[in-house]
Protein backbone atom coordinates (compact mmCIF):
# COMPACT_ATOMS: atom_id res chain seq x y z
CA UNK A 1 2.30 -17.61 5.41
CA UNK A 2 6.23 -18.13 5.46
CA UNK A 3 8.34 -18.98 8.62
CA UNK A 4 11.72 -18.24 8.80
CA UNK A 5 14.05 -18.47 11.74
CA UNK A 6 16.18 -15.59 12.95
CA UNK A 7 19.83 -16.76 10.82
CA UNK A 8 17.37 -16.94 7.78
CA UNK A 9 15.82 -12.99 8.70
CA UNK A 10 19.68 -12.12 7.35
CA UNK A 11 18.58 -12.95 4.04
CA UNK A 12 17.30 -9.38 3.55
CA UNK A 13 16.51 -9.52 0.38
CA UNK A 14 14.38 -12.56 0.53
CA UNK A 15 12.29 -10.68 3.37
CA UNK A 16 11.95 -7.75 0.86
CA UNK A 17 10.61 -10.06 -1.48
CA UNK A 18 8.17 -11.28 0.64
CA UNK A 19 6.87 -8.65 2.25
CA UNK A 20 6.51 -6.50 -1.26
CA UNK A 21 4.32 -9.55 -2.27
CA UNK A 22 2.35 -9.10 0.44
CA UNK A 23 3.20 -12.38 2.39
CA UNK A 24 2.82 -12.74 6.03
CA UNK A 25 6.18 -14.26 7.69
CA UNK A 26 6.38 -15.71 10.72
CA UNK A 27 9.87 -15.34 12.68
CA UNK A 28 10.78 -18.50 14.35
CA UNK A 29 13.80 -19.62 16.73
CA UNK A 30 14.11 -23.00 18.17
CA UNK A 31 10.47 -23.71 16.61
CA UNK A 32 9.11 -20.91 18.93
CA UNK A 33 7.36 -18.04 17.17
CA UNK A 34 9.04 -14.86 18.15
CA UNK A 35 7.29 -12.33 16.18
CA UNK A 36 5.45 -11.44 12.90
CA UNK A 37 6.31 -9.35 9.88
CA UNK A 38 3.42 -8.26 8.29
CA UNK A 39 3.18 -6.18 4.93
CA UNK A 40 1.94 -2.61 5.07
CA UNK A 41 -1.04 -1.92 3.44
CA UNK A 42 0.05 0.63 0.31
CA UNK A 43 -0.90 4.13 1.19
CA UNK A 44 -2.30 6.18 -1.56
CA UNK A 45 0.14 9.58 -2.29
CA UNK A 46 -1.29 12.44 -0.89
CA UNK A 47 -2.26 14.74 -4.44
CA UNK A 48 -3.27 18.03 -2.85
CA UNK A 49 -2.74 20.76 -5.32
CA UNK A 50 -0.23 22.97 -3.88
CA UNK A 51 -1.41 27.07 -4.32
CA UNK A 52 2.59 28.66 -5.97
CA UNK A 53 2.38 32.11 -5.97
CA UNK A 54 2.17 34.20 -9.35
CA UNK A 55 5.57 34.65 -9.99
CA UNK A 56 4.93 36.20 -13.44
CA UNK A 57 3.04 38.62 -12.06
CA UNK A 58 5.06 39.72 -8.74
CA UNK A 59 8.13 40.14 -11.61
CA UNK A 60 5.55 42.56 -13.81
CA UNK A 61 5.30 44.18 -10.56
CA UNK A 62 8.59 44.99 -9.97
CA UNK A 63 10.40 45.65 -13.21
CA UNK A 64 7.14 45.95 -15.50
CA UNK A 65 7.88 45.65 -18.71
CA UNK A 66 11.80 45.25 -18.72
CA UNK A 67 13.46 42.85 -20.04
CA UNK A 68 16.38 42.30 -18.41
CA UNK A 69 19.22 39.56 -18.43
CA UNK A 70 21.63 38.60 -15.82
CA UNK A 71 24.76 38.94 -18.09
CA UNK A 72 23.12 42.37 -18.65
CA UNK A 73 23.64 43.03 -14.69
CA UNK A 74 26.88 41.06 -14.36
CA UNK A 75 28.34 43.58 -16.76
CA UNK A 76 26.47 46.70 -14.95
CA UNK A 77 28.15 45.38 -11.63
CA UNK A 78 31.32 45.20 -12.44
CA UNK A 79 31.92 48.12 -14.29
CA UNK A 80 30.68 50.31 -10.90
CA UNK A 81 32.76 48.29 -8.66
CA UNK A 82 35.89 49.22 -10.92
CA UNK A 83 35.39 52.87 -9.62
């Protein structure tokens, strides 16, 4: 366990140190414990499997077999907005 007194808790990176190696630091003033930092245990990432929709298959829906391409539609656009 490390003790370390409040001017010494500036030393952030120190106190990162410690506490990703898991130590257990005592914070001190005056030789008075004032508190504890304690590591947290490492959670484990949640690894649900996350339901997407079909995308392919809404698209089939809606324009079937088309293919269609945006520069396709860019071009469509314009020339009925000249009119």
């Amino acid at each position: 366990m490390q003790s370390i007194t409040l001017r010494q808790l500036r030393d952030t990176k120190q106190v990162k140190k410690w506490l990703r190696a898991g130590v257990h630091i005592e914070v001190c003033e005056r030789r008075e414990v004032l508190g504890d930092l304690v590591p947290r245990t490492p959670s484990k990432p949640d690894r649900t499997k996350i339901e997407w929709p079909d995308f392919e298959a809404r698209a089939k829906a809606i324009f079937g077999d088309r293919v269609t391409t945006i520069v396709d539609d860019l071009i469509r656009d314009r020339e009925e907005s000249r009119y």
